[in-house]
C-alpha atoms as a PDB file:
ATOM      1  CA  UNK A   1     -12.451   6.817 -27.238  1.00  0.00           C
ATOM      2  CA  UNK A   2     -11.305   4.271 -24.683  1.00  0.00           C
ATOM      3  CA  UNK A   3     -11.427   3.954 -21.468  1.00  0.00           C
ATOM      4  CA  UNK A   4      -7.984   3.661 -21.473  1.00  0.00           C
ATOM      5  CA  UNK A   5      -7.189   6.718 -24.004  1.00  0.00           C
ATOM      6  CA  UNK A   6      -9.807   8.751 -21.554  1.00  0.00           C
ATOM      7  CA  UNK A   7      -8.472   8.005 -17.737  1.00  0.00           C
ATOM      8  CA  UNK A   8      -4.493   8.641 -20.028  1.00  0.00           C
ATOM      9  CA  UNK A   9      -5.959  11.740 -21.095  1.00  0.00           C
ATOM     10  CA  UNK A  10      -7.573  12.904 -17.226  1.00  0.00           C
ATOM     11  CA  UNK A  11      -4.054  11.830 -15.585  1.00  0.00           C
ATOM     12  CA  UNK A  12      -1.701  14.152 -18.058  1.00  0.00           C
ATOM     13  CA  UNK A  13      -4.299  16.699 -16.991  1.00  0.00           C
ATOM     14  CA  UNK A  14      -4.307  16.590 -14.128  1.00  0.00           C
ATOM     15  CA  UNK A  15      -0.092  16.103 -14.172  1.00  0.00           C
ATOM     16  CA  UNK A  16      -0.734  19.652 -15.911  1.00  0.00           C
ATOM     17  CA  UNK A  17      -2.383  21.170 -13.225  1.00  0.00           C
ATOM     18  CA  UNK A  18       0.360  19.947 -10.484  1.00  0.00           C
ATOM     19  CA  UNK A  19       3.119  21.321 -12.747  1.00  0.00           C
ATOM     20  CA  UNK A  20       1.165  24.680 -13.119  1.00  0.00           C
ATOM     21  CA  UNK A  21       0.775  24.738  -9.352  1.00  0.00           C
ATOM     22  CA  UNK A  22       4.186  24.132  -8.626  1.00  0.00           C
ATOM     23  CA  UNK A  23       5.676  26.921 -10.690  1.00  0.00           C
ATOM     24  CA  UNK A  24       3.099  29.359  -9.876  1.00  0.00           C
ATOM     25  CA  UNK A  25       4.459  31.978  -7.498  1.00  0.00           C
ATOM     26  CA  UNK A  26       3.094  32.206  -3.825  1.00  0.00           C
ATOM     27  CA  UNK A  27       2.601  35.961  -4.436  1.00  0.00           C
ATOM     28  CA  UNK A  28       0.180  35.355  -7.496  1.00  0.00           C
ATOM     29  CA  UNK A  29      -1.734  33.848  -4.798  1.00  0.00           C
ATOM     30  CA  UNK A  30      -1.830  37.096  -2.469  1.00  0.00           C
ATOM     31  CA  UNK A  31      -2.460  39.271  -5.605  1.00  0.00           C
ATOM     32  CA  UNK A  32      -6.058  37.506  -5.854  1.00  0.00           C
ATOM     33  CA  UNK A  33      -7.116  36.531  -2.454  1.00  0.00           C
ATOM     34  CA  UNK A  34      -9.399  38.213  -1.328  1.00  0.00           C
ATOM     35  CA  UNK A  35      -8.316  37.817   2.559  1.00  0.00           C
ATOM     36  CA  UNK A  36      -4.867  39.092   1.464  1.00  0.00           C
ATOM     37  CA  UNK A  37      -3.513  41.671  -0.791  1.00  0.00           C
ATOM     38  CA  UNK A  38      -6.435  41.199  -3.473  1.00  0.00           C
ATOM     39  CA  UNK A  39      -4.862  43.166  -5.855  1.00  0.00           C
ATOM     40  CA  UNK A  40      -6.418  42.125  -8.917  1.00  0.00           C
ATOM     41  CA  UNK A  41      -9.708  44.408  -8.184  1.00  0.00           C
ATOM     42  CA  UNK A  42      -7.599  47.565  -8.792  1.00  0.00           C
ATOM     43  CA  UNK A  43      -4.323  46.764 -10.446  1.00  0.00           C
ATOM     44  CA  UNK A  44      -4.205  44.707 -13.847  1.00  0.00           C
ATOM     45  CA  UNK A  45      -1.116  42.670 -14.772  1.00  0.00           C
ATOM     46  CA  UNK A  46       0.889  42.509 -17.925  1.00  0.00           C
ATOM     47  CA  UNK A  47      -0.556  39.930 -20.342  1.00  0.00           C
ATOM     48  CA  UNK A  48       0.048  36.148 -19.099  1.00  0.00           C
ATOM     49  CA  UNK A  49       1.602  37.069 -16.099  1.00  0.00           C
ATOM     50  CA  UNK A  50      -1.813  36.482 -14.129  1.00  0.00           C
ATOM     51  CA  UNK A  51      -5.397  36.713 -14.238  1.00  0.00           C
ATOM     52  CA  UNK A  52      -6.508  39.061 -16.746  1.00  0.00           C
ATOM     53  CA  UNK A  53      -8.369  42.437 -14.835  1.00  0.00           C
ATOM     54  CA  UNK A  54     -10.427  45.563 -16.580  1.00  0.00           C
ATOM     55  CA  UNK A  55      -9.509  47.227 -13.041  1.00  0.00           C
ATOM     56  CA  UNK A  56      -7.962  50.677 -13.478  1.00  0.00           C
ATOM     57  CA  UNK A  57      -9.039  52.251 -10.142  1.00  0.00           C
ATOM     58  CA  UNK A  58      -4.441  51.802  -9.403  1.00  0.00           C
ATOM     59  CA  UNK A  59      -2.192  52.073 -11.938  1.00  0.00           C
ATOM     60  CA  UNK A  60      -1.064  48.810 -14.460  1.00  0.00           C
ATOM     61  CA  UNK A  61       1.721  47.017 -12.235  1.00  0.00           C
ATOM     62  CA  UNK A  62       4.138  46.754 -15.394  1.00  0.00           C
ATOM     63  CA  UNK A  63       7.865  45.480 -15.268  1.00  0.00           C
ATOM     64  CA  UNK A  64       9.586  48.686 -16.285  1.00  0.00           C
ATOM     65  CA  UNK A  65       7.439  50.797 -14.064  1.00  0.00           C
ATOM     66  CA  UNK A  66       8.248  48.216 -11.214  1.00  0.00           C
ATOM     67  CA  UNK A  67      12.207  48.261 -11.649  1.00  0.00           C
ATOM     68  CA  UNK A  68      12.069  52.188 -11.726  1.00  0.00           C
ATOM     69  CA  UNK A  69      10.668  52.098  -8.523  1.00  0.00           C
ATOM     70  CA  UNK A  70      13.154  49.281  -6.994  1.00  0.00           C
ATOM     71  CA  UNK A  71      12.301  46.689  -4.609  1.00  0.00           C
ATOM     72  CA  UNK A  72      12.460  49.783  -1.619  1.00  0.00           C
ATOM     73  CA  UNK A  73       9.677  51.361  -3.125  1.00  0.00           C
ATOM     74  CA  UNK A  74       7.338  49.094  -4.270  1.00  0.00           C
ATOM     75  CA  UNK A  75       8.040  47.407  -0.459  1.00  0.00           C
ATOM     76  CA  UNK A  76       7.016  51.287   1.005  1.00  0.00           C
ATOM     77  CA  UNK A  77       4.039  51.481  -1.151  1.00  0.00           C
ATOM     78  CA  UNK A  78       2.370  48.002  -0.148  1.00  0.00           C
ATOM     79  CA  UNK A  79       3.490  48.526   3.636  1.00  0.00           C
ATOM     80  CA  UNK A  80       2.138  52.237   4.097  1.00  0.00           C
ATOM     81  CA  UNK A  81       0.544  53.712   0.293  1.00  0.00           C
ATOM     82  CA  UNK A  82      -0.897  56.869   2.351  1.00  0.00           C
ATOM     83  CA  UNK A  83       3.231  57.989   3.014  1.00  0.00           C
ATOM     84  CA  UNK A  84       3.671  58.590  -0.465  1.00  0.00           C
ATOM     85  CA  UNK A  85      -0.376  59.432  -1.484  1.00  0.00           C
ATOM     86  CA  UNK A  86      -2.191  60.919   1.919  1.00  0.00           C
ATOM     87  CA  UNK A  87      -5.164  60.594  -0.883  1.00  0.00           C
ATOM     88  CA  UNK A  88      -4.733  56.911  -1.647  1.00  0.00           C
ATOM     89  CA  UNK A  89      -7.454  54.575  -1.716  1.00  0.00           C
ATOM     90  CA  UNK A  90      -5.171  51.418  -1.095  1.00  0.00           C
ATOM     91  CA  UNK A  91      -4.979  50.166   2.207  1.00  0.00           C
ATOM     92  CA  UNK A  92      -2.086  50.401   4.613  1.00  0.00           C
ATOM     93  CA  UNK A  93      -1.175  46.111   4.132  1.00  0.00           C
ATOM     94  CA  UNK A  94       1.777  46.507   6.578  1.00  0.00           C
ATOM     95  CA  UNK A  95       0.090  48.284   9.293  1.00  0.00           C
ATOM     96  CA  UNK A  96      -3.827  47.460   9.475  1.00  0.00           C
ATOM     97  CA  UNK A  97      -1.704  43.737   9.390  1.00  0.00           C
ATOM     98  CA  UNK A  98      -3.205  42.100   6.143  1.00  0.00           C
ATOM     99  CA  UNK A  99       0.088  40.740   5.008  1.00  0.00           C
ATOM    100  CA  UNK A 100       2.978  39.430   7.483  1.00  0.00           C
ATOM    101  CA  UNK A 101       6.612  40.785   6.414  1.00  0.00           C
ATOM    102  CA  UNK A 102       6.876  38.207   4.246  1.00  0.00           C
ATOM    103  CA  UNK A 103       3.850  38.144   2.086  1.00  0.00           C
ATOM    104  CA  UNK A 104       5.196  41.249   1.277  1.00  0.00           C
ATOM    105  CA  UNK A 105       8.311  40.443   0.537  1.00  0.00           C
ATOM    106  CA  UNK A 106       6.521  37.683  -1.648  1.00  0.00           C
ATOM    107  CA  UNK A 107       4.767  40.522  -3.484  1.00  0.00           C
ATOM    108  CA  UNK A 108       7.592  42.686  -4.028  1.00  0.00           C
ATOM    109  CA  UNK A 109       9.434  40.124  -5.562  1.00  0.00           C
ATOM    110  CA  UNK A 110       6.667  39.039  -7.378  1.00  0.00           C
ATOM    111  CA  UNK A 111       5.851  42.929  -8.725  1.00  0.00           C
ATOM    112  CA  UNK A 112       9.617  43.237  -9.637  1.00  0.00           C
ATOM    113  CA  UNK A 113       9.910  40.496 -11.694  1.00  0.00           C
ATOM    114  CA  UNK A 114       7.042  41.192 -13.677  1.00  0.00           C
ATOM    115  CA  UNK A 115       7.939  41.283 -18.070  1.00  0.00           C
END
């Protein structure tokens, strides 16, 4: 291969990458920090709509169970999970302030436009 062919083949890579970036959501980001919502250690995520997870210690975050809770309730369960689940081992993200208002908001949207 050429030098040529090879630095052609590292820039459409890496032109790859920036595209991927760019139409990643901001929320996908939350879902796997681990200074933020983190997520991904106890939820998994429909097929090739993130990172794949064997977590199962919360229930799959799937489209149609998202939409039948609405945007209200998936908003009350990051805020304050204990409300609805006094036993819940997910933290309170709204009030011990680990997301703002709108990383939230970010993650609801994200959660209710899952496939």
């Amino acid at each position: 291969m050429s030098a040529r062919a090879t630095v052609l083949g590292a820039l459409a890579t890496v032109a790859a990458l920036c595209a991927w970036a760019q139409q990643r959501p901001p929320a996908l980001d939350l879902f796997v920090q681990h200074d933020k919502g983190y997520c991904i250690a106890c939820h998994q995520l429909p097929p090739g709509s993130g990172p794949a997870s064997t977590s199962d210690v919360g229930p799959k975050l799937e489209g149609v169970r998202m939409r039948i809770l609405g945007r209200a309730g998936i908003r009350a369960i990051i805020a304050d999970p204990a409300t609805a689940n006094p036993e819940t081992v997910m933290p309170p993200y709204a009030r011990h302030r680990i997301l703002d208002a709108k990383e939230i908001d970010q993650l609801v949207e994200f959660l209710y436009a899952l496939p």
